[in-house]
N, C-alpha and C. Protein backbone atom coordinates (compact mmCIF):
# COMPACT_ATOMS: atom_id res chain seq x y z
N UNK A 1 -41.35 -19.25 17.22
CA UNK A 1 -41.73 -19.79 18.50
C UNK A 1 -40.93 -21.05 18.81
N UNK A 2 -40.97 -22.25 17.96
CA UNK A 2 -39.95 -23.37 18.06
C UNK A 2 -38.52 -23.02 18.33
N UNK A 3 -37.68 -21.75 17.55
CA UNK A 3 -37.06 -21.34 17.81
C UNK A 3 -36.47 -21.02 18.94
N UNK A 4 -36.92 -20.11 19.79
CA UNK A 4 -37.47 -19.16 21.49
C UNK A 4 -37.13 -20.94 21.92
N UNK A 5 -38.20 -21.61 21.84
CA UNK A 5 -38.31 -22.59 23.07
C UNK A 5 -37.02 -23.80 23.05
N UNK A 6 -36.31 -24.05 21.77
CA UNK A 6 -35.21 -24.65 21.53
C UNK A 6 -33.80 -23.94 21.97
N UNK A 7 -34.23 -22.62 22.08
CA UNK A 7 -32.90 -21.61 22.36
C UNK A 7 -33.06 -21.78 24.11
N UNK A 8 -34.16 -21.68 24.80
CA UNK A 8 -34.25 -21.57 26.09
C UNK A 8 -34.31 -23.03 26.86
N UNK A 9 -34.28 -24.11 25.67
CA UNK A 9 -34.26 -24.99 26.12
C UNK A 9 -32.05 -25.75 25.99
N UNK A 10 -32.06 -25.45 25.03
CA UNK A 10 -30.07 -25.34 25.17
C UNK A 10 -29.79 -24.34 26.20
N UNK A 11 -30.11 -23.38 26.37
CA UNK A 11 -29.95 -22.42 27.61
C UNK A 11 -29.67 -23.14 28.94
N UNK A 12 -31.02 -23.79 29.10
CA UNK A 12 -31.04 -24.28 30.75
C UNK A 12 -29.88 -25.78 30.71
N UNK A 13 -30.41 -26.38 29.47
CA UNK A 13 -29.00 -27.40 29.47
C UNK A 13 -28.16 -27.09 29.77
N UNK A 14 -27.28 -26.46 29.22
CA UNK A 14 -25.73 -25.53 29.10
C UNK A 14 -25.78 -25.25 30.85
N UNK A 15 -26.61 -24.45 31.29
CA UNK A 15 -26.12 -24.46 32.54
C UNK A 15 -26.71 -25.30 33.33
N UNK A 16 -27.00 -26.12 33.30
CA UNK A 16 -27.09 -27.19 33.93
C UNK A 16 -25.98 -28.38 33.82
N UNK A 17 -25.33 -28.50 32.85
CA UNK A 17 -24.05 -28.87 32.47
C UNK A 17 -22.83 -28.72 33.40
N UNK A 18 -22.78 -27.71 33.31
CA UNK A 18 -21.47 -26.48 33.75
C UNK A 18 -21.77 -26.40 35.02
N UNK A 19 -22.93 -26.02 35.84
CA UNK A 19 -23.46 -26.08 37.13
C UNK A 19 -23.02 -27.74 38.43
N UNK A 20 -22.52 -28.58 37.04
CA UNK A 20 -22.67 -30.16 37.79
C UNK A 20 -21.46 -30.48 37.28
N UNK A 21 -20.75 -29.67 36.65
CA UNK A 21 -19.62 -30.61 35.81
C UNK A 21 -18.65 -30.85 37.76
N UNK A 22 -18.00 -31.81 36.68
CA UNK A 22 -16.84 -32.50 38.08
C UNK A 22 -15.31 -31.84 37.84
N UNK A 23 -15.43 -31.07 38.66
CA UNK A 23 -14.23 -29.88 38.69
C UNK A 23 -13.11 -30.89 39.21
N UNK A 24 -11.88 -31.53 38.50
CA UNK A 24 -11.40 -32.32 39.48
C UNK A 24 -10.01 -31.34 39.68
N UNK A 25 -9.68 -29.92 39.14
CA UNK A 25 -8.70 -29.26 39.67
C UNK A 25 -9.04 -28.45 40.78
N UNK A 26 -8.43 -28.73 41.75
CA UNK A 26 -9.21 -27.89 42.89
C UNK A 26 -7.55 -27.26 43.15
N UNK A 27 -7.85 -26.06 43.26
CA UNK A 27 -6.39 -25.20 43.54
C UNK A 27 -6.91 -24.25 45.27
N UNK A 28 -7.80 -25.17 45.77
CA UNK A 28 -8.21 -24.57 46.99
C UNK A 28 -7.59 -25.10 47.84
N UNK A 29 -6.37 -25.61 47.89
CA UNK A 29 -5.07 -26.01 48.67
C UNK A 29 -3.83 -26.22 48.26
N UNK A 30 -3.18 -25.57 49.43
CA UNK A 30 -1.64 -25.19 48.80
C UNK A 30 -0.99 -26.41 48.95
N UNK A 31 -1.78 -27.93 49.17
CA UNK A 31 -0.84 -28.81 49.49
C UNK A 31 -2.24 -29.97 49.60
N UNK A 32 -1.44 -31.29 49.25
CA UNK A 32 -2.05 -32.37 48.94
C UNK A 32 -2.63 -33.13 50.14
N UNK A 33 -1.58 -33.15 51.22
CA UNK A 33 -2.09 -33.88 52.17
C UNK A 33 -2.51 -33.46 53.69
N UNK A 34 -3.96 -34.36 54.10
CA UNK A 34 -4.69 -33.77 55.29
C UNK A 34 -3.90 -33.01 56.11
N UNK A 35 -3.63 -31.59 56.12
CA UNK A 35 -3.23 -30.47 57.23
C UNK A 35 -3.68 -31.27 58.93
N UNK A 36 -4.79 -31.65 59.07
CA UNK A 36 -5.60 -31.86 60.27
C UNK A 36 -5.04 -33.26 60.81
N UNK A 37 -4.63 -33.81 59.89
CA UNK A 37 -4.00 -35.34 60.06
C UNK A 37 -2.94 -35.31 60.89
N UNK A 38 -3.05 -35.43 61.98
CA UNK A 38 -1.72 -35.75 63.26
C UNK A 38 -0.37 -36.37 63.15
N UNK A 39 0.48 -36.25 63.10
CA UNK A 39 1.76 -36.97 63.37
C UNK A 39 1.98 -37.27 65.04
N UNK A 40 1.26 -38.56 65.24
CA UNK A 40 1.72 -39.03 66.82
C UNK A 40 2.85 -39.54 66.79
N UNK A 41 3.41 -40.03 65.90
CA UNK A 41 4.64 -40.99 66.26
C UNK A 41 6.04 -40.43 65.15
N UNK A 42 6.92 -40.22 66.10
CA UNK A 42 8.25 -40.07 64.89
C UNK A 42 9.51 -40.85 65.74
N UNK A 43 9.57 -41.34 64.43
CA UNK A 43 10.31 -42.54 64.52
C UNK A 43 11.85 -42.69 63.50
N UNK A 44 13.14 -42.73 64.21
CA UNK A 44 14.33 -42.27 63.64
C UNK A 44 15.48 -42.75 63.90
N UNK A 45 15.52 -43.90 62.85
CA UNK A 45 16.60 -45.19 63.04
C UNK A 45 17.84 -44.66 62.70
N UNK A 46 19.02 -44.20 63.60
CA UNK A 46 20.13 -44.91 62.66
C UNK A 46 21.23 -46.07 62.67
N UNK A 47 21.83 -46.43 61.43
CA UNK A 47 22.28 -47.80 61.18
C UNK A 47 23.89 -47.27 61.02
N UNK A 48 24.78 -47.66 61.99
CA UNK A 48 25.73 -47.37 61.65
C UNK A 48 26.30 -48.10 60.12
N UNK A 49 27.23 -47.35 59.17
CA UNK A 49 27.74 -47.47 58.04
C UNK A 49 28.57 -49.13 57.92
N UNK A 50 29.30 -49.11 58.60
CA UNK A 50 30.38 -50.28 59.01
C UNK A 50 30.09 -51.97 59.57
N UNK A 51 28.83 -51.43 60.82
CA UNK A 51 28.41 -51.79 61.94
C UNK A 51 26.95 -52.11 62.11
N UNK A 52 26.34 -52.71 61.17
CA UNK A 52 24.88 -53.20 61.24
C UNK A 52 24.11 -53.75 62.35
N UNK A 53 24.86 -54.05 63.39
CA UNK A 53 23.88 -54.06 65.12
C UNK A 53 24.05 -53.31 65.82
N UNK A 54 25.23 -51.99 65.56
CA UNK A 54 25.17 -50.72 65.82
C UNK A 54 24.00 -50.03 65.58
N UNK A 55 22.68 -50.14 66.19
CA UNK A 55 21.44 -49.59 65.62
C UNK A 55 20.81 -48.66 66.82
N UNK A 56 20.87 -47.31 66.87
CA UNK A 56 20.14 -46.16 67.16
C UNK A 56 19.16 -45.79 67.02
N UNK A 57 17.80 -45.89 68.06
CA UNK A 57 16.05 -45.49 67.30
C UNK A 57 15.88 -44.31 68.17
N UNK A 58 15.68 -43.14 68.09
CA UNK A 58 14.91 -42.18 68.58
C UNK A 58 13.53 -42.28 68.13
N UNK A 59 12.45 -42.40 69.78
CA UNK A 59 10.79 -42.45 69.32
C UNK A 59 10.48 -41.48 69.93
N UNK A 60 9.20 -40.64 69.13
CA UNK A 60 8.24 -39.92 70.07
C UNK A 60 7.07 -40.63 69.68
N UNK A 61 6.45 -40.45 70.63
CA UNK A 61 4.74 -41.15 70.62
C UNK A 61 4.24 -40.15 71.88
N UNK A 62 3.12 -39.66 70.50
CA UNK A 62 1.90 -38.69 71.58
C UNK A 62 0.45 -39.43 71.12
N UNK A 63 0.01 -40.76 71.51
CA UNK A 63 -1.01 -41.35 70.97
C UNK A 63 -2.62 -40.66 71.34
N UNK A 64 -2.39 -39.23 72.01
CA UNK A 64 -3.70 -38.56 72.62
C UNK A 64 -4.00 -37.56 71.30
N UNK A 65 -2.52 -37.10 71.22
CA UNK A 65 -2.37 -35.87 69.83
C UNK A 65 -2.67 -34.80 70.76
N UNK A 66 -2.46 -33.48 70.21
CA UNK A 66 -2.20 -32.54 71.05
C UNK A 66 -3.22 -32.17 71.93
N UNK A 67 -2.56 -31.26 72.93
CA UNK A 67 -3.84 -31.20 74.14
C UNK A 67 -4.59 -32.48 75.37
N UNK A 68 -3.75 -33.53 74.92
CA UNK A 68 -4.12 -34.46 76.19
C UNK A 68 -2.72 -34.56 76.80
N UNK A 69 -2.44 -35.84 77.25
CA UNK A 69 -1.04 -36.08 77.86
C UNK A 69 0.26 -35.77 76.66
N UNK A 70 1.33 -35.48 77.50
CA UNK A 70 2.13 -35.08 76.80
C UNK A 70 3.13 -36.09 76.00
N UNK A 71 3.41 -35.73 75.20
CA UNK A 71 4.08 -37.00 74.61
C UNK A 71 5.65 -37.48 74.91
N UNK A 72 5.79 -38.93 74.87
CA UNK A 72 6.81 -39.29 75.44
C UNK A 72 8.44 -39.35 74.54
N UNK A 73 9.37 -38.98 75.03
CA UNK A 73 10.50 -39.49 73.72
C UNK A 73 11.53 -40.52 74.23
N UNK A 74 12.52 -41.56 73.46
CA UNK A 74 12.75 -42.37 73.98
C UNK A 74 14.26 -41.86 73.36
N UNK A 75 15.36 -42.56 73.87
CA UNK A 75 16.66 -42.76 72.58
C UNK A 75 17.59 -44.20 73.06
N UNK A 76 17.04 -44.91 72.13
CA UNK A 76 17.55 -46.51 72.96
C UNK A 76 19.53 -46.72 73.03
N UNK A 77 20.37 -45.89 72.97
CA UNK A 77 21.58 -45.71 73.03
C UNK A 77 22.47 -44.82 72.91
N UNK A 78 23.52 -44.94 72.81
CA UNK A 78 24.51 -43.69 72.12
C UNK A 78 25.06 -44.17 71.08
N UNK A 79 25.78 -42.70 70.31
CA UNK A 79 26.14 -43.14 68.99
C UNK A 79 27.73 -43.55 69.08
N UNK A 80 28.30 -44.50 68.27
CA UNK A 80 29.55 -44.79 68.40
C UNK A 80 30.64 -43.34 67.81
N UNK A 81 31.51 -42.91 68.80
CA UNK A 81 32.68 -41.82 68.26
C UNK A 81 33.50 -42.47 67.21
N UNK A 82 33.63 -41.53 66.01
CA UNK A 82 33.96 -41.82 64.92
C UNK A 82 33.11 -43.25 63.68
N UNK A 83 31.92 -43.25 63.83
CA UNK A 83 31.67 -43.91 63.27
C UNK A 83 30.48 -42.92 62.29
N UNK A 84 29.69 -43.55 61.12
CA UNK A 84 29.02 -42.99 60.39
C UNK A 84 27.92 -43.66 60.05
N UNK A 85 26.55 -43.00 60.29
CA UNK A 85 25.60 -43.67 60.04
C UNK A 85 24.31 -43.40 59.00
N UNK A 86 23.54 -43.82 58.57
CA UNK A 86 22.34 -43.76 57.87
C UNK A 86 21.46 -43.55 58.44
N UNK A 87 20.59 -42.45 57.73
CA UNK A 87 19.34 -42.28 58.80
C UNK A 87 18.22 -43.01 58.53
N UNK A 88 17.08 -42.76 58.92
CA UNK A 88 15.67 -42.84 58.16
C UNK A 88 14.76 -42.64 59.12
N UNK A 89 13.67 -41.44 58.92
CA UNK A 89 12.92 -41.16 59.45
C UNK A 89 11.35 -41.83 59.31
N UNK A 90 10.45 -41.60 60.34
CA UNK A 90 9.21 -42.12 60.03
C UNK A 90 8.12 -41.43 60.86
N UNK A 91 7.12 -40.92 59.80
CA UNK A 91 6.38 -39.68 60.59
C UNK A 91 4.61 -40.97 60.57
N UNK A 92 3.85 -41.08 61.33
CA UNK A 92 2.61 -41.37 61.65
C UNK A 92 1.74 -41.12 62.62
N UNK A 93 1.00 -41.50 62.03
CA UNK A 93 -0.41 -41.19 62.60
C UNK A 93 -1.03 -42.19 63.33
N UNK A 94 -0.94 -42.60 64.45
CA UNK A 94 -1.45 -43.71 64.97
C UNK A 94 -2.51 -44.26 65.25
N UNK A 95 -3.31 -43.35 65.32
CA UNK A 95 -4.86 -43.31 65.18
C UNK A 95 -5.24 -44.11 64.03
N UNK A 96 -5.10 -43.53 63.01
CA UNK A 96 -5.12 -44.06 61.79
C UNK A 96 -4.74 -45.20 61.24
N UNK A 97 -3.47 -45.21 61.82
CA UNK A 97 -1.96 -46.31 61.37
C UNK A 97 -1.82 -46.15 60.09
N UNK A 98 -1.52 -44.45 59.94
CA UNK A 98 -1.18 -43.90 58.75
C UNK A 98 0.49 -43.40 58.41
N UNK A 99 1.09 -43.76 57.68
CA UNK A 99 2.22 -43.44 57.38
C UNK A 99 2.36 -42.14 56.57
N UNK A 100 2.12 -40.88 57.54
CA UNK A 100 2.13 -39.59 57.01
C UNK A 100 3.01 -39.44 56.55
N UNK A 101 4.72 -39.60 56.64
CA UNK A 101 5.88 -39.33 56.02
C UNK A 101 5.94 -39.70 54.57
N UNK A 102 5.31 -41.07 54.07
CA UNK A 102 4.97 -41.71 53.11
C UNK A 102 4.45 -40.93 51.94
N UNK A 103 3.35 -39.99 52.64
CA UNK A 103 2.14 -39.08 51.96
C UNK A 103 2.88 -38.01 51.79
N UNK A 104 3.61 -37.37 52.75
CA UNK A 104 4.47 -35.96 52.06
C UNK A 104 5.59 -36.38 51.34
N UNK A 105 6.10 -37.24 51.76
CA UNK A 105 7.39 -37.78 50.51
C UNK A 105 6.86 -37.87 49.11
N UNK A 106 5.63 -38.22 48.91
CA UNK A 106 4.92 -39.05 47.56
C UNK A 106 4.63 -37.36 46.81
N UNK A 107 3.24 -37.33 47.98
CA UNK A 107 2.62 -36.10 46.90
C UNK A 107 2.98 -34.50 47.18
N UNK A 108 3.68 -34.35 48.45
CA UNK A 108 4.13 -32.74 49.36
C UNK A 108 5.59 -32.82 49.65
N UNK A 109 6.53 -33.36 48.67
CA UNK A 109 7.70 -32.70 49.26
C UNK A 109 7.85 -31.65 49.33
N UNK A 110 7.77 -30.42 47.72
CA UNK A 110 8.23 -29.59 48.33
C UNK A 110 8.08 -28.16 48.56
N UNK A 111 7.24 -28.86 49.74
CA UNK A 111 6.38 -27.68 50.72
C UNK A 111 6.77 -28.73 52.07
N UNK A 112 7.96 -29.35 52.23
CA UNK A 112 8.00 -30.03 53.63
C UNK A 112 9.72 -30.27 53.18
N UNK A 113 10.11 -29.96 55.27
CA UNK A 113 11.48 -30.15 54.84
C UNK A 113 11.72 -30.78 56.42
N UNK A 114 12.38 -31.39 56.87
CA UNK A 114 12.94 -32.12 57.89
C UNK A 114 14.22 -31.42 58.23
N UNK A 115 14.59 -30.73 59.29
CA UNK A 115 15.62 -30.25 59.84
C UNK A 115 15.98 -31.35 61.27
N UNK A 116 17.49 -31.26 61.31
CA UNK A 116 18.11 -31.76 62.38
C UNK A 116 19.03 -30.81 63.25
N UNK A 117 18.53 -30.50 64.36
CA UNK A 117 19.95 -29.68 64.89
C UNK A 117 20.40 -30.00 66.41
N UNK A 118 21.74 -30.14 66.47
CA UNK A 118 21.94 -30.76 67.91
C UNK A 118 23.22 -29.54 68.58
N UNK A 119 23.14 -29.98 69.56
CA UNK A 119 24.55 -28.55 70.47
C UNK A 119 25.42 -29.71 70.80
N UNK A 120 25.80 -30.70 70.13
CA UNK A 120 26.94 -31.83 70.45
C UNK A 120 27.94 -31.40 69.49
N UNK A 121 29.47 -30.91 69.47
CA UNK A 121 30.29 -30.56 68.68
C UNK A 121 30.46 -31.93 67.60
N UNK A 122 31.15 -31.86 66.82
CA UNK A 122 31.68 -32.85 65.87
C UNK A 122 30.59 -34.07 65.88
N UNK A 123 29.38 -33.54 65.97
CA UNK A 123 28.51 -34.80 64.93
C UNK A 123 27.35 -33.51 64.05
N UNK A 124 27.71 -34.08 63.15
CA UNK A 124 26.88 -33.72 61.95
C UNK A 124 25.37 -34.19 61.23
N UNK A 125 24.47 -33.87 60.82
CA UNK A 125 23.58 -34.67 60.06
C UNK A 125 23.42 -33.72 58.78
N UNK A 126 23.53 -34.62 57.69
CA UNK A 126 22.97 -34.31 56.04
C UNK A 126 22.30 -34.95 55.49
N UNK A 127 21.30 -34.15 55.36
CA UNK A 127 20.27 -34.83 54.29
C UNK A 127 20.78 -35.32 52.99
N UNK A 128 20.25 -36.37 52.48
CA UNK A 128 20.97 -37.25 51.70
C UNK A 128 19.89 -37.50 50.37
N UNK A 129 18.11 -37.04 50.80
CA UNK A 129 16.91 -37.23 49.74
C UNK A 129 16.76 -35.63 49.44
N UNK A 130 15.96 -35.48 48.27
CA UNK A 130 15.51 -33.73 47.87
C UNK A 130 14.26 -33.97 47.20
N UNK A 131 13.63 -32.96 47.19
CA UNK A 131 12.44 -32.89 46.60
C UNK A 131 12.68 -32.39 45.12
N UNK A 132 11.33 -32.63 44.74
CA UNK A 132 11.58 -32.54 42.98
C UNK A 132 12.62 -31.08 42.29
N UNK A 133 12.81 -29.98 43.64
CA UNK A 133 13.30 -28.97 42.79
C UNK A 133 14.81 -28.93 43.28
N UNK A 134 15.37 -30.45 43.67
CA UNK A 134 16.64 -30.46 44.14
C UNK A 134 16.87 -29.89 45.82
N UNK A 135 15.77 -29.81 46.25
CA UNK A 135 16.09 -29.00 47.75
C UNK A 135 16.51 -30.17 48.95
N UNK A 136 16.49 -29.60 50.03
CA UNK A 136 16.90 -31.18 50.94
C UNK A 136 15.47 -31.28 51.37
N UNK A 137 15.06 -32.63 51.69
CA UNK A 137 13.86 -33.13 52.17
C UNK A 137 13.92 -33.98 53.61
N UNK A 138 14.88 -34.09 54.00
CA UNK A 138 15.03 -34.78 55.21
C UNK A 138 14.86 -36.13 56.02
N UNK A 139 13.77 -36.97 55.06
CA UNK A 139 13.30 -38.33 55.24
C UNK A 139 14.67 -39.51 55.71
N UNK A 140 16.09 -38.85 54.55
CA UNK A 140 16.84 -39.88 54.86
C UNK A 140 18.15 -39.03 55.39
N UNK A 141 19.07 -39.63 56.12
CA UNK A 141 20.67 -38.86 56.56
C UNK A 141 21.71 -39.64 56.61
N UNK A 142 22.61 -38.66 56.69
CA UNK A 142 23.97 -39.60 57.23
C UNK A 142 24.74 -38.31 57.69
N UNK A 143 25.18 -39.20 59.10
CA UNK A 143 25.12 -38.92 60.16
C UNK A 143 26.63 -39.12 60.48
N UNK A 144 27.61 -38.37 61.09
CA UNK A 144 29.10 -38.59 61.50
C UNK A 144 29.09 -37.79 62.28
N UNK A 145 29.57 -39.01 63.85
CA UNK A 145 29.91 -38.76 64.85
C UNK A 145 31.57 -39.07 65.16
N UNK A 146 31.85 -37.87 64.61
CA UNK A 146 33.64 -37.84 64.79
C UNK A 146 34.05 -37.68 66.05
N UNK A 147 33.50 -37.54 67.14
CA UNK A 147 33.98 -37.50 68.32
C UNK A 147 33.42 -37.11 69.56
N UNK A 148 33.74 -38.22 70.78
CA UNK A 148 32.77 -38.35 71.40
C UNK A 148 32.13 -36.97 72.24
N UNK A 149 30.50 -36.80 72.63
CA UNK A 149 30.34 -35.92 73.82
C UNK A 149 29.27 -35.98 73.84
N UNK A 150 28.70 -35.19 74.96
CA UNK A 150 27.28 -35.17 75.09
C UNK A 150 27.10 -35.40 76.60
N UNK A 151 26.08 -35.95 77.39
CA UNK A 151 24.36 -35.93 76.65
C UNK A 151 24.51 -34.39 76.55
N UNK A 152 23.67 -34.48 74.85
CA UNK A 152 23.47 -33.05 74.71
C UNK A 152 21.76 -33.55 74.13
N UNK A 153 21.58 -32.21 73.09
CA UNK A 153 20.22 -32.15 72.51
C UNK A 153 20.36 -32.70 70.95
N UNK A 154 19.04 -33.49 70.58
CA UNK A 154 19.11 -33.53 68.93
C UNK A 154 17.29 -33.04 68.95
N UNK A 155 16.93 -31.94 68.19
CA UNK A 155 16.01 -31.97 67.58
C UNK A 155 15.49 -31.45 66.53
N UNK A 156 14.31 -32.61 66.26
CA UNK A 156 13.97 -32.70 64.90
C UNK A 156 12.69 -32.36 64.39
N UNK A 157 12.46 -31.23 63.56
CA UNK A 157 11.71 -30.44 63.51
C UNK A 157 11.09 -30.72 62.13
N UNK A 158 9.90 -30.62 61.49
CA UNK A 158 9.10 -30.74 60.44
C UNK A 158 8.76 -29.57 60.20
N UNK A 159 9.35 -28.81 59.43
CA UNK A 159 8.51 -27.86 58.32
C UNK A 159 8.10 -27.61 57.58
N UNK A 160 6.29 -27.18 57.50
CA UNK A 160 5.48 -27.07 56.58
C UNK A 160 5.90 -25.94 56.05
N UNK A 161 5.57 -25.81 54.89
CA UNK A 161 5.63 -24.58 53.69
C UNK A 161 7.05 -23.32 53.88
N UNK A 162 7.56 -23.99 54.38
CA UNK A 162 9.24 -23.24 54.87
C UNK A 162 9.51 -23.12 53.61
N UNK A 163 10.47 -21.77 53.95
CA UNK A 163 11.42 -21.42 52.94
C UNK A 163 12.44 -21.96 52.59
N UNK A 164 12.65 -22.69 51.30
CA UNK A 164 13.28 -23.55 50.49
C UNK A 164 14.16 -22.72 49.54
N UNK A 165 15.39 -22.98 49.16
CA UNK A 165 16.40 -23.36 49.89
C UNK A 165 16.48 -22.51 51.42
N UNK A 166 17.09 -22.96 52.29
CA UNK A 166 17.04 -22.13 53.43
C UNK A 166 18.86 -22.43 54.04
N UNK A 167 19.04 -22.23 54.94
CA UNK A 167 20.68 -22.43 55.58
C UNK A 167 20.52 -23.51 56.35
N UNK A 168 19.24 -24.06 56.90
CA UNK A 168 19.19 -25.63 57.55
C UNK A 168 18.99 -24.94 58.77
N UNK A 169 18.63 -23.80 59.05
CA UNK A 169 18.34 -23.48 60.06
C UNK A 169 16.59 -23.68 60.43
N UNK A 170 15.92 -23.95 61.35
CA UNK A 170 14.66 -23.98 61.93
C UNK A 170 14.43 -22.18 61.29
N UNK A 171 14.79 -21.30 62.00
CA UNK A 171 14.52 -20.14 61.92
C UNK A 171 14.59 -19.62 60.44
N UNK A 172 15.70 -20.06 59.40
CA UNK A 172 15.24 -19.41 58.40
C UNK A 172 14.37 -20.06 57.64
N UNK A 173 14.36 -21.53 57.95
CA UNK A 173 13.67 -22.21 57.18
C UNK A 173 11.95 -21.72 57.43
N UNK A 174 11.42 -21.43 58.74
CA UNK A 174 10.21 -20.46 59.05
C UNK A 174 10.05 -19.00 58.33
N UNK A 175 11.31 -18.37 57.81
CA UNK A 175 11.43 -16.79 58.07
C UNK A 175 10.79 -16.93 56.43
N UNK A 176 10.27 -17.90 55.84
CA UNK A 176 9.26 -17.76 54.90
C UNK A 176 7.98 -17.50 54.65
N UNK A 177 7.40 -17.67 56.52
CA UNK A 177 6.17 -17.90 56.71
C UNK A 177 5.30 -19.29 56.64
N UNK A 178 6.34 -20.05 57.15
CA UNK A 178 6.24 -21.47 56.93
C UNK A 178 5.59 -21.74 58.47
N UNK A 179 5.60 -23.17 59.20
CA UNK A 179 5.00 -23.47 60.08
C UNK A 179 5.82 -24.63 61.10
N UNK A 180 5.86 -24.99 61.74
CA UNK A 180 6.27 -25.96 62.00
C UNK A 180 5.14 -27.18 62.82
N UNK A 181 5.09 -28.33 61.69
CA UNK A 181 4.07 -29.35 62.06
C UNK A 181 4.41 -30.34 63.17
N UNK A 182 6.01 -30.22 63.37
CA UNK A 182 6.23 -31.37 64.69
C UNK A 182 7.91 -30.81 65.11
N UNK A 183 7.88 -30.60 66.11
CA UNK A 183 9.25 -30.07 67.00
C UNK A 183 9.41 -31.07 68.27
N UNK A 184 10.37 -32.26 68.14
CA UNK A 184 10.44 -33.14 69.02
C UNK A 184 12.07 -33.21 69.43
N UNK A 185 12.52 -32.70 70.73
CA UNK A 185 13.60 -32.93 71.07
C UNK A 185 14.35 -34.36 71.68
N UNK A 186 15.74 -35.22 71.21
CA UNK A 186 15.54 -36.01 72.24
C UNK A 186 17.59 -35.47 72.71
N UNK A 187 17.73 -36.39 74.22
CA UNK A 187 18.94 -36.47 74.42
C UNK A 187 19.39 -37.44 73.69
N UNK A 188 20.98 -37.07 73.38
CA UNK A 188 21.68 -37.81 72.43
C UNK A 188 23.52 -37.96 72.99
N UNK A 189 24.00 -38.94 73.40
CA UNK A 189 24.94 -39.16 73.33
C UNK A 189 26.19 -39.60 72.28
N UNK A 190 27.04 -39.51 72.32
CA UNK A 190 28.44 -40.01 71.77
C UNK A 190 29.48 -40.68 72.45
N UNK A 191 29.62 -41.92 72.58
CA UNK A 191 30.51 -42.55 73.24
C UNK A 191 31.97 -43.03 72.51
């Protein structure tokens, strides 16, 4: 009888144990940081190589987030012909005054990739950062504008869970079943 009641009494322990334990691997997401978390603001300096007040910012700011007013984009100049520059991007959340780019650089590179593509001949952008499996990550560039033209288009697209390595294309980088979390076009000159 002591037996019975010591066996049914480790019984209910045991699962009561196991019932409460603190599961801290949770594999119920393919990715670390808030999906739902907005990117209102992208923000995309470049510094010419040579020429340090040579400075280029492309902004978007949608401070409603999607579904209210539409969001605005800015490009405070043109880029100098033949010169070469550094990029650096900056993805947030303004609501918040969260530095989302920060959070996928840290804990989601690579399931996130930053594409650049423009219809201006002879300027280029290369990613210059990679994520842990050597892929391009897009946060930082350099940028050569060998010759002048434009206004044309530059845009810059965020892809979630894209197919890695890809050709730097938007399209193949999706043709993984990936997503795209922010598609912001701006005009871009070359003088």
């Amino acid at each position: 009888m002591k037996t019975t009641k010591l066996l049914a009494i480790l019984f209910i322990s045991a699962l009561t144990f196991t019932a409460c334990s603190d599961d801290h691997d949770h594999d119920d997401h393919d990715h670390d940081h808030d999906h739902e978390e907005p990117i209102t603001k992208l923000e995309y300096v470049l510094t010419n190589s040579s020429n340090a007040n040579d400075v280029v910012t492309f902004t978007f700011e949608d401070p409603d987030g999607e579904g209210g007013a539409p969001g605005t984009t800015m490009t405070s100049g043109p880029l100098t012909a033949g010169a070469s520059y550094t990029g650096e991007v900056k993805l947030i959340n303004l609501e918040e005054n969260e530095d989302v780019g920060a959070e996928i650089a840290e804990n989601d590179a690579e399931t996130h990739e930053i594409i650049y593509i423009t219809n201006i001949a002879g300027l280029t952008f290369t990613t210059t950062d990679v994520d842990a499996n050597s892929n391009p990550l897009g946060f930082n560039t350099n940028v050569v504008a060998s010759s002048a033209g434009g206004p044309g288009t530059l845009t810059i697209s965020v892809i979630h869970e894209g197919k890695k390595p890809n050709d730097g294309t938007v399209a193949d980088a999706l043709s993984g079943g990936g997503t795209s979390d922010l598609e912001v076009s701006f005009t871009i000159t070359v003088q």
